[in-house]
PDB file of N, CA and C in Angstrom:
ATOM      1  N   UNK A   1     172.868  48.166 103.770  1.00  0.00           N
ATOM      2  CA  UNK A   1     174.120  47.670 103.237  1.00  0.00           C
ATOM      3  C   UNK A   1     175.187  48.757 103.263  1.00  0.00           C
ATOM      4  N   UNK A   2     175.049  50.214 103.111  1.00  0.00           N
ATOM      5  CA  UNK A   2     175.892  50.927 103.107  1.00  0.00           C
ATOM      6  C   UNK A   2     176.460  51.473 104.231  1.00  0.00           C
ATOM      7  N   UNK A   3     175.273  51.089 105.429  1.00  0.00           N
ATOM      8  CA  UNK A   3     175.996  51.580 106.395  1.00  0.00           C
ATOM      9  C   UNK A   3     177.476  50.140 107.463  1.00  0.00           C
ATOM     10  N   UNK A   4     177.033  49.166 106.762  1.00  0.00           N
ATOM     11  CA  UNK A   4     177.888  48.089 107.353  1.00  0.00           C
ATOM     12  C   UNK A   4     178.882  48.407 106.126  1.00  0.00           C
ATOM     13  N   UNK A   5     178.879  48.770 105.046  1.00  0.00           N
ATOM     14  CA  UNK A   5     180.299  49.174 103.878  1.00  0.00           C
ATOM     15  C   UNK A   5     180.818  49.888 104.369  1.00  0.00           C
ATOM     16  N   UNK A   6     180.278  51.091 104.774  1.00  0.00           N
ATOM     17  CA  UNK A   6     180.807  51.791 105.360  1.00  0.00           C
ATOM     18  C   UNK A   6     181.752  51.891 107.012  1.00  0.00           C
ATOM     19  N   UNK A   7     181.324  51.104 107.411  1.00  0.00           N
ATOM     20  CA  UNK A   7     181.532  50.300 109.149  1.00  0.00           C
ATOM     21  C   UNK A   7     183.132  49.579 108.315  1.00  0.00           C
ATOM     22  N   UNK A   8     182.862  49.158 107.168  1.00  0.00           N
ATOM     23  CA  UNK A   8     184.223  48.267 107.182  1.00  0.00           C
ATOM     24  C   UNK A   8     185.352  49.161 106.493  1.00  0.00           C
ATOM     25  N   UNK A   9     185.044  50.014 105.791  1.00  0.00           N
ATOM     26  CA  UNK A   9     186.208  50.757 105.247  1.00  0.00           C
ATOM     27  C   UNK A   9     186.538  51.618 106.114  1.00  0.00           C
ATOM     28  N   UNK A  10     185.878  51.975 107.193  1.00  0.00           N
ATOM     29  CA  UNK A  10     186.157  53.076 108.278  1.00  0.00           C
ATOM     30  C   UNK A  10     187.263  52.038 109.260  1.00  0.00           C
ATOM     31  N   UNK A  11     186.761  50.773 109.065  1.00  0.00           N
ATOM     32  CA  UNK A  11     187.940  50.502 109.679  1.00  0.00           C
ATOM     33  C   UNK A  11     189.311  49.642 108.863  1.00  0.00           C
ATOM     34  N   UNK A  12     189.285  49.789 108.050  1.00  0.00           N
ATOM     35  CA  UNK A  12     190.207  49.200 107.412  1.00  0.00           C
ATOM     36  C   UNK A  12     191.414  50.934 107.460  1.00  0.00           C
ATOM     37  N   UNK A  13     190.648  52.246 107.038  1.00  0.00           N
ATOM     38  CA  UNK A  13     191.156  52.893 106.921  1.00  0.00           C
ATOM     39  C   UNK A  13     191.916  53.717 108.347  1.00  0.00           C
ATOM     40  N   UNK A  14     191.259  53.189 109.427  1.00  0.00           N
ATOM     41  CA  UNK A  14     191.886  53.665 111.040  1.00  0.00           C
ATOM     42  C   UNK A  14     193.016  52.357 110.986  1.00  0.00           C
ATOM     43  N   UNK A  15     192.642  50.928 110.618  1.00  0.00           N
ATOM     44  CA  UNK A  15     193.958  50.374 111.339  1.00  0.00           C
ATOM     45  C   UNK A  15     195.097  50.756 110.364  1.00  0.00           C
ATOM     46  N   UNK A  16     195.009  51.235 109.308  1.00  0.00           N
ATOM     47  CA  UNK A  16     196.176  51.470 108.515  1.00  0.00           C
ATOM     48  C   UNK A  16     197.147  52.837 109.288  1.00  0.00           C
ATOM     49  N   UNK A  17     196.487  53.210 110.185  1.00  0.00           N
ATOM     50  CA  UNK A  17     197.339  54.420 111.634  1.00  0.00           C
ATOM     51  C   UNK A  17     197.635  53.568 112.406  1.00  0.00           C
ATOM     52  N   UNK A  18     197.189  52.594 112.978  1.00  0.00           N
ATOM     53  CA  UNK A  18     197.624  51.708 114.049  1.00  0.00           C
ATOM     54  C   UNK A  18     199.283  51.181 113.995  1.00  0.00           C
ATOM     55  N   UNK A  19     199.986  49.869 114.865  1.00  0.00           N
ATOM     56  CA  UNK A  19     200.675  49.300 114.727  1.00  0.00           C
ATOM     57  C   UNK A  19     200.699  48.500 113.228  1.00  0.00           C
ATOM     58  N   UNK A  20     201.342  48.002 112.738  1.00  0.00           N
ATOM     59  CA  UNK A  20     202.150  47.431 111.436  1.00  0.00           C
ATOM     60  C   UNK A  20     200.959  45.585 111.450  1.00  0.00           C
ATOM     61  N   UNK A  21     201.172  45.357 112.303  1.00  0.00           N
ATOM     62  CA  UNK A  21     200.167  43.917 113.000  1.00  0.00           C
ATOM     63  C   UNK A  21     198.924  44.604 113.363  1.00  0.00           C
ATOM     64  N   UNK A  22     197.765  44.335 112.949  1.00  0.00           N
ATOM     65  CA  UNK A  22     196.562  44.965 113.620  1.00  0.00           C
ATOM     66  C   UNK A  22     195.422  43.970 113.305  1.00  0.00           C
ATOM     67  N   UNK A  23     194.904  44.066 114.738  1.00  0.00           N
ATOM     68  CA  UNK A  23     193.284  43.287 114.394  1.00  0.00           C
ATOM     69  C   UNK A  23     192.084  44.114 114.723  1.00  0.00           C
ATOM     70  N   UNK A  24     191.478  43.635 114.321  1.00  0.00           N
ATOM     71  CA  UNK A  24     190.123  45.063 114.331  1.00  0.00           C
ATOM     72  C   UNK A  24     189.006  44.341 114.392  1.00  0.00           C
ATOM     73  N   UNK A  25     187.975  44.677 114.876  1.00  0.00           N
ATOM     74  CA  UNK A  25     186.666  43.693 115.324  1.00  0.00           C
ATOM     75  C   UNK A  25     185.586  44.561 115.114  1.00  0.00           C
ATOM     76  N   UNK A  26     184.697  44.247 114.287  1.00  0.00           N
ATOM     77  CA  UNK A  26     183.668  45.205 113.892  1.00  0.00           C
ATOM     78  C   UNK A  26     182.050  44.706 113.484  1.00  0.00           C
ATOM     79  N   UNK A  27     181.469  45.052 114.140  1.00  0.00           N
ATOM     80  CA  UNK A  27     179.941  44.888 113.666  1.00  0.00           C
ATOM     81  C   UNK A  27     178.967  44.783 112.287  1.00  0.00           C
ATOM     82  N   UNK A  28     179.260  43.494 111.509  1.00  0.00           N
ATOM     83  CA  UNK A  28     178.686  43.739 110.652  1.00  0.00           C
ATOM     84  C   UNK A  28     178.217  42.338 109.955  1.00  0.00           C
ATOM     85  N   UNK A  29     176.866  42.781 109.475  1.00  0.00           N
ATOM     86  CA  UNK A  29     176.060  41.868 108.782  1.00  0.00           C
ATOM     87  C   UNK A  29     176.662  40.492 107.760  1.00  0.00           C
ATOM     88  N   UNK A  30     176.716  39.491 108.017  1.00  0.00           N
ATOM     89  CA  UNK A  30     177.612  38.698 107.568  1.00  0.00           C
ATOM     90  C   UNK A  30     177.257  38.331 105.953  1.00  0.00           C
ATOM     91  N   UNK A  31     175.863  38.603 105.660  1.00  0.00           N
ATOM     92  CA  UNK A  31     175.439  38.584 104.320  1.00  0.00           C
ATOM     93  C   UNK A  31     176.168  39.618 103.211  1.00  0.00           C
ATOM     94  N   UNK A  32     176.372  40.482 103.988  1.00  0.00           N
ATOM     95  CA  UNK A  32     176.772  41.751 103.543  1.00  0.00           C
ATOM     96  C   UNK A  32     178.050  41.799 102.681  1.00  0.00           C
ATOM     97  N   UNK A  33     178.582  41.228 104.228  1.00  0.00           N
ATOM     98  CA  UNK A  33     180.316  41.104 103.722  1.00  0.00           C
ATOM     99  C   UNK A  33     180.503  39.946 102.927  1.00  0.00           C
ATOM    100  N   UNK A  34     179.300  38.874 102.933  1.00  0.00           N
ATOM    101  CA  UNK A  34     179.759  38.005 101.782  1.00  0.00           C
ATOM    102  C   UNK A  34     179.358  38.657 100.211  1.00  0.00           C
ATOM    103  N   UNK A  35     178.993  39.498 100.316  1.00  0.00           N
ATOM    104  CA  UNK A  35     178.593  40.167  98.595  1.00  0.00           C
ATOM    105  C   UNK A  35     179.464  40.678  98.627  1.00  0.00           C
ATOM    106  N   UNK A  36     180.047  41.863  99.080  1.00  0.00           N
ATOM    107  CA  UNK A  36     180.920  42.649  98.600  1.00  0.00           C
ATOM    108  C   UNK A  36     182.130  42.051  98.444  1.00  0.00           C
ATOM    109  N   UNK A  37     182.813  40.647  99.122  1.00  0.00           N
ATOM    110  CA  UNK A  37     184.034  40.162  98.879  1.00  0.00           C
ATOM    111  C   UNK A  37     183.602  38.814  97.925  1.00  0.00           C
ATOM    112  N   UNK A  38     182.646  38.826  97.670  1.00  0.00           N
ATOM    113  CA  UNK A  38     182.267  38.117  96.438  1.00  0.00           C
ATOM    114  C   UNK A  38     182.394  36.354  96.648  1.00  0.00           C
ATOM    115  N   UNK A  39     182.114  36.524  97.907  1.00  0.00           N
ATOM    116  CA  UNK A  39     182.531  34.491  98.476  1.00  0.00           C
ATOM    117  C   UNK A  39     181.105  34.265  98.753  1.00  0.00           C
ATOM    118  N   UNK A  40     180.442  33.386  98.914  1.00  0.00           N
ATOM    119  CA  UNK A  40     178.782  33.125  98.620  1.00  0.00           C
ATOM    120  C   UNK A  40     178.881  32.258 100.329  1.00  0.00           C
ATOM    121  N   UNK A  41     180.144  31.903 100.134  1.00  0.00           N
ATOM    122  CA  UNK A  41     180.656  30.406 101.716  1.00  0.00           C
ATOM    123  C   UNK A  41     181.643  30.642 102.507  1.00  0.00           C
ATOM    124  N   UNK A  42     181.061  31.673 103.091  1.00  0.00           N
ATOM    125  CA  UNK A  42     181.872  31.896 104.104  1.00  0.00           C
ATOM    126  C   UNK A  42     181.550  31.292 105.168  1.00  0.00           C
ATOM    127  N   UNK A  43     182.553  30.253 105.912  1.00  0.00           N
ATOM    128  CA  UNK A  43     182.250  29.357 107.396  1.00  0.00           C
ATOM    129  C   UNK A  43     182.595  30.437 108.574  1.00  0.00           C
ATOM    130  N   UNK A  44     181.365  30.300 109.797  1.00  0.00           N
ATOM    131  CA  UNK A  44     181.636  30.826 110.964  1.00  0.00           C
ATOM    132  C   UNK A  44     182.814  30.206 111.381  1.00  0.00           C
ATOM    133  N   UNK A  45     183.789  31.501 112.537  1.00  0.00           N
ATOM    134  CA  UNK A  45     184.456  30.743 113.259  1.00  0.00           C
ATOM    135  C   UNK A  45     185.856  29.843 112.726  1.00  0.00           C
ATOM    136  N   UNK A  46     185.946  30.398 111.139  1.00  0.00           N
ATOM    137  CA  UNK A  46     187.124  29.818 110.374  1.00  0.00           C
ATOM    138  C   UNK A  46     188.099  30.837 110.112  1.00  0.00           C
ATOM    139  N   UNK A  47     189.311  31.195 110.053  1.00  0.00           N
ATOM    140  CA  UNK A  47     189.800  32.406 109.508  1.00  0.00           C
ATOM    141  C   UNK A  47     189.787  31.840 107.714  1.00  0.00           C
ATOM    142  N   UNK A  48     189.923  32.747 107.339  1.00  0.00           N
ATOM    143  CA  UNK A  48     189.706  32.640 105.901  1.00  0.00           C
ATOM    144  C   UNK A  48     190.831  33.575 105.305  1.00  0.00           C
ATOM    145  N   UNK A  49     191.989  33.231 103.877  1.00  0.00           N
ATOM    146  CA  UNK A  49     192.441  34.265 103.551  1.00  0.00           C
ATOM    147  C   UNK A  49     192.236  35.060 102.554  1.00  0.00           C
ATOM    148  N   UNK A  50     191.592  36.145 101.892  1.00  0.00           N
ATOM    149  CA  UNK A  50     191.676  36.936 101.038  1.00  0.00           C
ATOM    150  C   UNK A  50     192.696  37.837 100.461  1.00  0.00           C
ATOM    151  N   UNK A  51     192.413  37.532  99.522  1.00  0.00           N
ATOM    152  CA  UNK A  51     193.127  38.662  98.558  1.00  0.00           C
ATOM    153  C   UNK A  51     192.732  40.084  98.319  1.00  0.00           C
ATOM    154  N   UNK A  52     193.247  40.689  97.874  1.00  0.00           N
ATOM    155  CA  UNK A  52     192.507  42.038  97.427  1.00  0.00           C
ATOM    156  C   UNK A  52     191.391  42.236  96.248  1.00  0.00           C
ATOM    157  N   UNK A  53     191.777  40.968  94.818  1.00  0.00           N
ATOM    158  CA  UNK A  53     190.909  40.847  94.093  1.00  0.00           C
ATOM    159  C   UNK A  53     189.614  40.268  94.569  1.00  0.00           C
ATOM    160  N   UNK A  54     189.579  39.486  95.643  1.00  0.00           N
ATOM    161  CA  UNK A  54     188.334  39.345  95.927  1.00  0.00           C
ATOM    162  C   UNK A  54     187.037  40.269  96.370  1.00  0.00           C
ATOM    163  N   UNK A  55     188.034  41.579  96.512  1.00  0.00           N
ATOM    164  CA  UNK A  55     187.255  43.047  97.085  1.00  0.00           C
ATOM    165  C   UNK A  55     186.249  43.051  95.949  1.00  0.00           C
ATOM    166  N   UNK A  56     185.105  43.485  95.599  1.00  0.00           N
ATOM    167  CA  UNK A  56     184.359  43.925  94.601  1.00  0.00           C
ATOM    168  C   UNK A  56     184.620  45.281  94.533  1.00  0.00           C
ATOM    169  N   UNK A  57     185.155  45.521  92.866  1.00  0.00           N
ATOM    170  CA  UNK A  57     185.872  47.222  92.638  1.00  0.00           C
ATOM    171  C   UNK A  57     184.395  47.526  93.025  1.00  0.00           C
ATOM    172  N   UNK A  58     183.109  46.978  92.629  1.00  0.00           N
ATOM    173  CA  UNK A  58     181.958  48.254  92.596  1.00  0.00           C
ATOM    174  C   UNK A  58     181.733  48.845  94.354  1.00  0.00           C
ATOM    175  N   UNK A  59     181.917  48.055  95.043  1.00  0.00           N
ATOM    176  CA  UNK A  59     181.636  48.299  96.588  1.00  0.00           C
ATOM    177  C   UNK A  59     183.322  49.344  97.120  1.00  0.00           C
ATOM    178  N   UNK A  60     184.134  49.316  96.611  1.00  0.00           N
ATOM    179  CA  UNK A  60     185.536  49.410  97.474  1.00  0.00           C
ATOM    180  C   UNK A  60     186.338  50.680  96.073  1.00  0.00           C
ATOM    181  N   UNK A  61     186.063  51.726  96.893  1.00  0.00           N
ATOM    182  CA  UNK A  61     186.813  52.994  95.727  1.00  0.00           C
ATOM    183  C   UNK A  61     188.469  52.375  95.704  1.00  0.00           C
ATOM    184  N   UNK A  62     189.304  52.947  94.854  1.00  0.00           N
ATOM    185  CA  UNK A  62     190.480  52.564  94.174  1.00  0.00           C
ATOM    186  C   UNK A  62     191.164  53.074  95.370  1.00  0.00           C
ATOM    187  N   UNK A  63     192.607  52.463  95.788  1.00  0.00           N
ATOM    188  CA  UNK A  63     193.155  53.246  96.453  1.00  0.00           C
ATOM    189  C   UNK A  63     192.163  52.910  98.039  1.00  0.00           C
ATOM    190  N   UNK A  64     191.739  51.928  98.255  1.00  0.00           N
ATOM    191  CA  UNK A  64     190.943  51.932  99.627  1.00  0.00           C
ATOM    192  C   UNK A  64     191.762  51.008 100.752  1.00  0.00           C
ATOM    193  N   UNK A  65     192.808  50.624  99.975  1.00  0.00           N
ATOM    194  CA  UNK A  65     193.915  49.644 101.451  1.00  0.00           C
ATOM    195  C   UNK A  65     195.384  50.331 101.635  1.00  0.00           C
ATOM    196  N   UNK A  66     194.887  52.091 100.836  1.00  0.00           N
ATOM    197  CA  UNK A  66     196.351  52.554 101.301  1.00  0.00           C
ATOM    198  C   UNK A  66     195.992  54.037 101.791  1.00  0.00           C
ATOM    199  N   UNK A  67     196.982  54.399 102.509  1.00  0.00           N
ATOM    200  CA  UNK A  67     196.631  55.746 103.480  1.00  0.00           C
ATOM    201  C   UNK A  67     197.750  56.604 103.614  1.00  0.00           C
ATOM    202  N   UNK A  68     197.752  57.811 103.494  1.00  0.00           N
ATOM    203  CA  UNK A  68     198.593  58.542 104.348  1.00  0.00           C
ATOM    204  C   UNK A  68     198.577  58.741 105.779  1.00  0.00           C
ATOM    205  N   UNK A  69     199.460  58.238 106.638  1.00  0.00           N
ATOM    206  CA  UNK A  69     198.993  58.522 107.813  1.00  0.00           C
ATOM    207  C   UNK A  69     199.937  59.229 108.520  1.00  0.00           C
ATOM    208  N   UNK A  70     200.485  60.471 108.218  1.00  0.00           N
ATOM    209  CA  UNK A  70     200.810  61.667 109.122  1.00  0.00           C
ATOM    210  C   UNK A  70     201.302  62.527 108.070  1.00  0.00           C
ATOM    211  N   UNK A  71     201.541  64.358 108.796  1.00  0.00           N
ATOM    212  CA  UNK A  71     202.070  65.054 108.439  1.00  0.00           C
ATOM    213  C   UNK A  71     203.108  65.013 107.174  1.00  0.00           C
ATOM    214  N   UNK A  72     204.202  64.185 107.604  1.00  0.00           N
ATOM    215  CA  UNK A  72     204.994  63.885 106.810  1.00  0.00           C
ATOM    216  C   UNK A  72     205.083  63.262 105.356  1.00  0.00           C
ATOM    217  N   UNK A  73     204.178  62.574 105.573  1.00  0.00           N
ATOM    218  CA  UNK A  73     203.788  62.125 104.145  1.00  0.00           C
ATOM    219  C   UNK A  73     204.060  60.527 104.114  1.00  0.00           C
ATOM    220  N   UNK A  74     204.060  60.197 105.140  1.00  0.00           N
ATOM    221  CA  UNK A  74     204.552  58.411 104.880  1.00  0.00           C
ATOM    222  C   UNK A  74     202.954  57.827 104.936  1.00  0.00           C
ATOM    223  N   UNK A  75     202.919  56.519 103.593  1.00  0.00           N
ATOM    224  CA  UNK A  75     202.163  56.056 103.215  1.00  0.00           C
ATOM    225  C   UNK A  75     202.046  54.812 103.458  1.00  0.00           C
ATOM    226  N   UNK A  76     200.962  54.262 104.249  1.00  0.00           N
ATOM    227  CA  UNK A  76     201.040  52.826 104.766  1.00  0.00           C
ATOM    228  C   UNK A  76     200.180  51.865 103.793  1.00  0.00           C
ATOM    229  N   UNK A  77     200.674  51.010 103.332  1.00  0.00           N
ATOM    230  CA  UNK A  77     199.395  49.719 102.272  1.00  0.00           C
ATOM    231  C   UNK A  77     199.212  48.379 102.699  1.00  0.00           C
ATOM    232  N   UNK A  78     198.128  47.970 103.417  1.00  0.00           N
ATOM    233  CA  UNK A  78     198.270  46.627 103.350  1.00  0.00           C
ATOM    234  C   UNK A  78     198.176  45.620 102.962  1.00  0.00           C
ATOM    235  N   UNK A  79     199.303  44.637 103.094  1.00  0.00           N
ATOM    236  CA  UNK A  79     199.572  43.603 102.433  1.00  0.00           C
ATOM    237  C   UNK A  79     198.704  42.496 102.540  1.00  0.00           C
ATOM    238  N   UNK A  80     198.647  42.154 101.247  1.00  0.00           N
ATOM    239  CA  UNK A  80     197.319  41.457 101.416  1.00  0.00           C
ATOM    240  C   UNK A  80     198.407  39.548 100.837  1.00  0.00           C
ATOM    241  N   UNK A  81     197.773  38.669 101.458  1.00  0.00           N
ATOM    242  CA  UNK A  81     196.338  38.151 102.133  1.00  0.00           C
ATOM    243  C   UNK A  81     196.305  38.641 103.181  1.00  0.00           C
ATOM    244  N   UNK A  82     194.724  38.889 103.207  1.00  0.00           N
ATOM    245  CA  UNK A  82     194.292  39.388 104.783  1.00  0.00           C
ATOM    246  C   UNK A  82     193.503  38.589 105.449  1.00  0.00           C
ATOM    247  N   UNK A  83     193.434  38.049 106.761  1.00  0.00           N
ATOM    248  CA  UNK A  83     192.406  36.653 107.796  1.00  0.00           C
ATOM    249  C   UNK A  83     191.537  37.793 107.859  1.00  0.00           C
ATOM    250  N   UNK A  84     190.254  37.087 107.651  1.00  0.00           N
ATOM    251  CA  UNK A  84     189.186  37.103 107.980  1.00  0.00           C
ATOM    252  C   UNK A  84     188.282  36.171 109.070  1.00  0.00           C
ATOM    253  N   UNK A  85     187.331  36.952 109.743  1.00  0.00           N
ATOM    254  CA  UNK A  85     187.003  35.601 110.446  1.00  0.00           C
ATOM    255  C   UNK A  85     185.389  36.109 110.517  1.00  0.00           C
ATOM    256  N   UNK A  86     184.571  35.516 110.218  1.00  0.00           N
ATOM    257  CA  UNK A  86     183.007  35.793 110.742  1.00  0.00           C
ATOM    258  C   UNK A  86     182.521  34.925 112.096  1.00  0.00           C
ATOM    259  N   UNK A  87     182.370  35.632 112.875  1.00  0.00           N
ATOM    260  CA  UNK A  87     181.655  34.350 113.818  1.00  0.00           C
ATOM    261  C   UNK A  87     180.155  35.312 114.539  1.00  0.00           C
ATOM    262  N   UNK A  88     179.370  35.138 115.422  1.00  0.00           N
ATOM    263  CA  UNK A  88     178.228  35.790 116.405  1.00  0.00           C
ATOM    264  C   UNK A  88     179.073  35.913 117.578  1.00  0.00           C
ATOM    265  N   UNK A  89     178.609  36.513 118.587  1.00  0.00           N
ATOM    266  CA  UNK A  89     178.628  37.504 119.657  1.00  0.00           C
ATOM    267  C   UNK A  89     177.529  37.950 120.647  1.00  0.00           C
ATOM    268  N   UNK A  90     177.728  37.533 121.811  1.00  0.00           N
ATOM    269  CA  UNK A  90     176.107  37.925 122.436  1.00  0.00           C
ATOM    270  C   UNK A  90     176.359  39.327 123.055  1.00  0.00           C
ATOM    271  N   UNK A  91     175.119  39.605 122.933  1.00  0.00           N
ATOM    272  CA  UNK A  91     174.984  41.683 123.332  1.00  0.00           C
ATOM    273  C   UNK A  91     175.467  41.553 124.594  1.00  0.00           C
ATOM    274  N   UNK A  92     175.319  42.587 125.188  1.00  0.00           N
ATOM    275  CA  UNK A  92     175.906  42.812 126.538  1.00  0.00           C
ATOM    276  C   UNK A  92     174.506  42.799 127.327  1.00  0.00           C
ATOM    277  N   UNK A  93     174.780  42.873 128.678  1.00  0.00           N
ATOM    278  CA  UNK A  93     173.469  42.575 129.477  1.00  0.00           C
ATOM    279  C   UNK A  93     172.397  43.866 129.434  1.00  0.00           C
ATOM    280  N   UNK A  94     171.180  43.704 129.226  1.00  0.00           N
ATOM    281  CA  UNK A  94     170.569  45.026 129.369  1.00  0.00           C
ATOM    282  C   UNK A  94     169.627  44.818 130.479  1.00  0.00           C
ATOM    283  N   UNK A  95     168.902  45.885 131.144  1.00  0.00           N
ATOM    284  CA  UNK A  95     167.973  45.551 132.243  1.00  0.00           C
ATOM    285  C   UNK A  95     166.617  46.252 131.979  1.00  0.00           C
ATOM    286  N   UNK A  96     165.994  45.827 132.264  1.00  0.00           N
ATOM    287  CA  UNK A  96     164.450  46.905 132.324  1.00  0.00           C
ATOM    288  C   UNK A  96     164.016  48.102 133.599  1.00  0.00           C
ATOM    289  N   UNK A  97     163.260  48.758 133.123  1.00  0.00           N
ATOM    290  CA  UNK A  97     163.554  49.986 134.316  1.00  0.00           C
ATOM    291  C   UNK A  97     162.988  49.131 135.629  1.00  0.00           C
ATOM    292  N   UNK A  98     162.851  47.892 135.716  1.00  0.00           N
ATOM    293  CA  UNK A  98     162.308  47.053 137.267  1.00  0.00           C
ATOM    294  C   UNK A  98     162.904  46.631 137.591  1.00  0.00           C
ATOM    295  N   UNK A  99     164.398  46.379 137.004  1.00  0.00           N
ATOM    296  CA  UNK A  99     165.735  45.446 137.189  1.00  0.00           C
ATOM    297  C   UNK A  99     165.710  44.059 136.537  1.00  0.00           C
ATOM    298  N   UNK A 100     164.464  43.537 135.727  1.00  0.00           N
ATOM    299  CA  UNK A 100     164.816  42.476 135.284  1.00  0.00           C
ATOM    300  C   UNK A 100     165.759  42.385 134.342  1.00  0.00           C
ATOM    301  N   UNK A 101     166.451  41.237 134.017  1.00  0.00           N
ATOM    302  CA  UNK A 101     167.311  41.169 132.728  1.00  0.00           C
ATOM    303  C   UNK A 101     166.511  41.005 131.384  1.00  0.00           C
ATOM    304  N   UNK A 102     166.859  41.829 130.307  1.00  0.00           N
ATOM    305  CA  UNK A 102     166.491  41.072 129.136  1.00  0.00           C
ATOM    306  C   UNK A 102     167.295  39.888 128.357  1.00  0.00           C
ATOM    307  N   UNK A 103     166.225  39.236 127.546  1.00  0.00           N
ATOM    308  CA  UNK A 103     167.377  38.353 126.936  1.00  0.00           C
ATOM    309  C   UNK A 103     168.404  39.034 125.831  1.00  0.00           C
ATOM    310  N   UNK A 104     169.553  37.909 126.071  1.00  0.00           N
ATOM    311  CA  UNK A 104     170.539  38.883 125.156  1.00  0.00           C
ATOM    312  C   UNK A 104     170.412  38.389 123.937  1.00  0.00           C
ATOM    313  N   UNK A 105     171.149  39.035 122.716  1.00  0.00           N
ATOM    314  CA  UNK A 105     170.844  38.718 121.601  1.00  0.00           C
ATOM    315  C   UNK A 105     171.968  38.230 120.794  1.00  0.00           C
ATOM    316  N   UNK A 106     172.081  37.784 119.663  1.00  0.00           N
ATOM    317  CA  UNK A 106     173.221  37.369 119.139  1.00  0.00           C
ATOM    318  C   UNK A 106     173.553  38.617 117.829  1.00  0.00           C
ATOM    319  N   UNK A 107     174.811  38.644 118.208  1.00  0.00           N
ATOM    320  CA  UNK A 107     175.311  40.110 117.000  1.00  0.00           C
ATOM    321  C   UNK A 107     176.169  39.370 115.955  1.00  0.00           C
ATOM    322  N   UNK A 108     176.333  40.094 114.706  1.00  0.00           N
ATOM    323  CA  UNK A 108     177.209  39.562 113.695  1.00  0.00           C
ATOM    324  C   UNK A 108     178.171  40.408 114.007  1.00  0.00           C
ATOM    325  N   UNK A 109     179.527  40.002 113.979  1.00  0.00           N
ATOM    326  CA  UNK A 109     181.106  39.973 113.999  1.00  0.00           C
ATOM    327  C   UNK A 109     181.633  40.073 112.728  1.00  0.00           C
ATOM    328  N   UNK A 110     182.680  40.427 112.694  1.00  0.00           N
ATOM    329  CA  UNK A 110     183.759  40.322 111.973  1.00  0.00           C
ATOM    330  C   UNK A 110     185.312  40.639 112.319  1.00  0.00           C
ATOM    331  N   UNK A 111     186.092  39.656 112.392  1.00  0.00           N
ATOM    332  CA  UNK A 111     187.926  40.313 112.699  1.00  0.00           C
ATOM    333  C   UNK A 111     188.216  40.105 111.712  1.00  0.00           C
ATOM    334  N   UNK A 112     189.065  41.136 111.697  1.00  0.00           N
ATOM    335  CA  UNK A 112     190.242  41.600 110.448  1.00  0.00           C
ATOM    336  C   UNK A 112     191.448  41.822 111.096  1.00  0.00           C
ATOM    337  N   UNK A 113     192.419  40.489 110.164  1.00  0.00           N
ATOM    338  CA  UNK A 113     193.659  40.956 110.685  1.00  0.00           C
ATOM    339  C   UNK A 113     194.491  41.119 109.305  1.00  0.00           C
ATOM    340  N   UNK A 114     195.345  42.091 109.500  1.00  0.00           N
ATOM    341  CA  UNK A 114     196.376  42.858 108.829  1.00  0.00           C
ATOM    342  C   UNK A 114     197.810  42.960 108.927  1.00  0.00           C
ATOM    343  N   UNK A 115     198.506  42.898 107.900  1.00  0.00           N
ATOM    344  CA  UNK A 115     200.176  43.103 108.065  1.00  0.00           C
ATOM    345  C   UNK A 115     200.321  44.403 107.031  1.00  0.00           C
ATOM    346  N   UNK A 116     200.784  45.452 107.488  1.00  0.00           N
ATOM    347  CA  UNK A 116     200.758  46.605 106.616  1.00  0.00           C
ATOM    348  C   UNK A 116     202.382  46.721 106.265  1.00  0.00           C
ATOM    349  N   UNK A 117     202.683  47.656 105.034  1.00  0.00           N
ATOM    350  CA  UNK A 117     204.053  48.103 104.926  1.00  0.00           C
ATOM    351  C   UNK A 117     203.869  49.672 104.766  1.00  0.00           C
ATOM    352  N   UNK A 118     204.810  50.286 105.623  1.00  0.00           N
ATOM    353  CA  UNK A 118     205.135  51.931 105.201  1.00  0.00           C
ATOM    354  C   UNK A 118     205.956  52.065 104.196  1.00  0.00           C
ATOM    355  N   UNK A 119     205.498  52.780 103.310  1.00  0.00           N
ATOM    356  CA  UNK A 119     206.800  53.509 102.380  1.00  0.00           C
ATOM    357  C   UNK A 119     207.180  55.091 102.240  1.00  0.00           C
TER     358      UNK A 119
END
């Protein structure tokens, strides 16, 4: 569990450097992310909107949707509601050292999209 918590605040905290609009696509256990945002029903394949209170304070340190992002000191926060979307994903092709294909597998997903403000 901590290493998919971790998978998501690592990226919540890179797109807050990105463009102002950002979507981000990340690997992670869909059970997971339904505990920590505290929704039990989350539908594949739906965007969904959240709030920030839905974050669980115990999973998400204070101060985790805002950043400094340069030298200067300008501070980006994003505005929340934020889309969510859970859906699967098939692996990429792998081969065996004889050239056969293996079968591929299905991965858990997640996009996150974001509207940030600088101040």
């Amino acid at each position: 569990m901590e290493a998919n918590l971790e998978r998501l605040l690592n990226a919540v905290t890179s797109a807050l450097c990105e463009p102002l609009d950002t979507h981000v696509t990340i690997e992670m256990r869909h059970d997971v992310f339904r505990k920590v945002c505290n929704k039990k029903d989350l539908p594949l394949n739906t965007k969904i909107w959240l709030e920030k209170s839905d974050f669980s304070d115990t999973h998400f340190p204070s101060g985790w949707s805002d950043a400094f992002v340069n030298k200067r000191g300008d501070q980006r926060t994003v505005i929340f509601p934020i889309a969510v979307q859970l859906f699967l994903a098939r692996s990429r092709k792998l081969y065996c050292i004889d050239g056969q294909e293996l079968p591929r597998r299905w991965i858990e997903k997640l996009s996150i999209s974001c509207i940030k403000q600088t101040h």
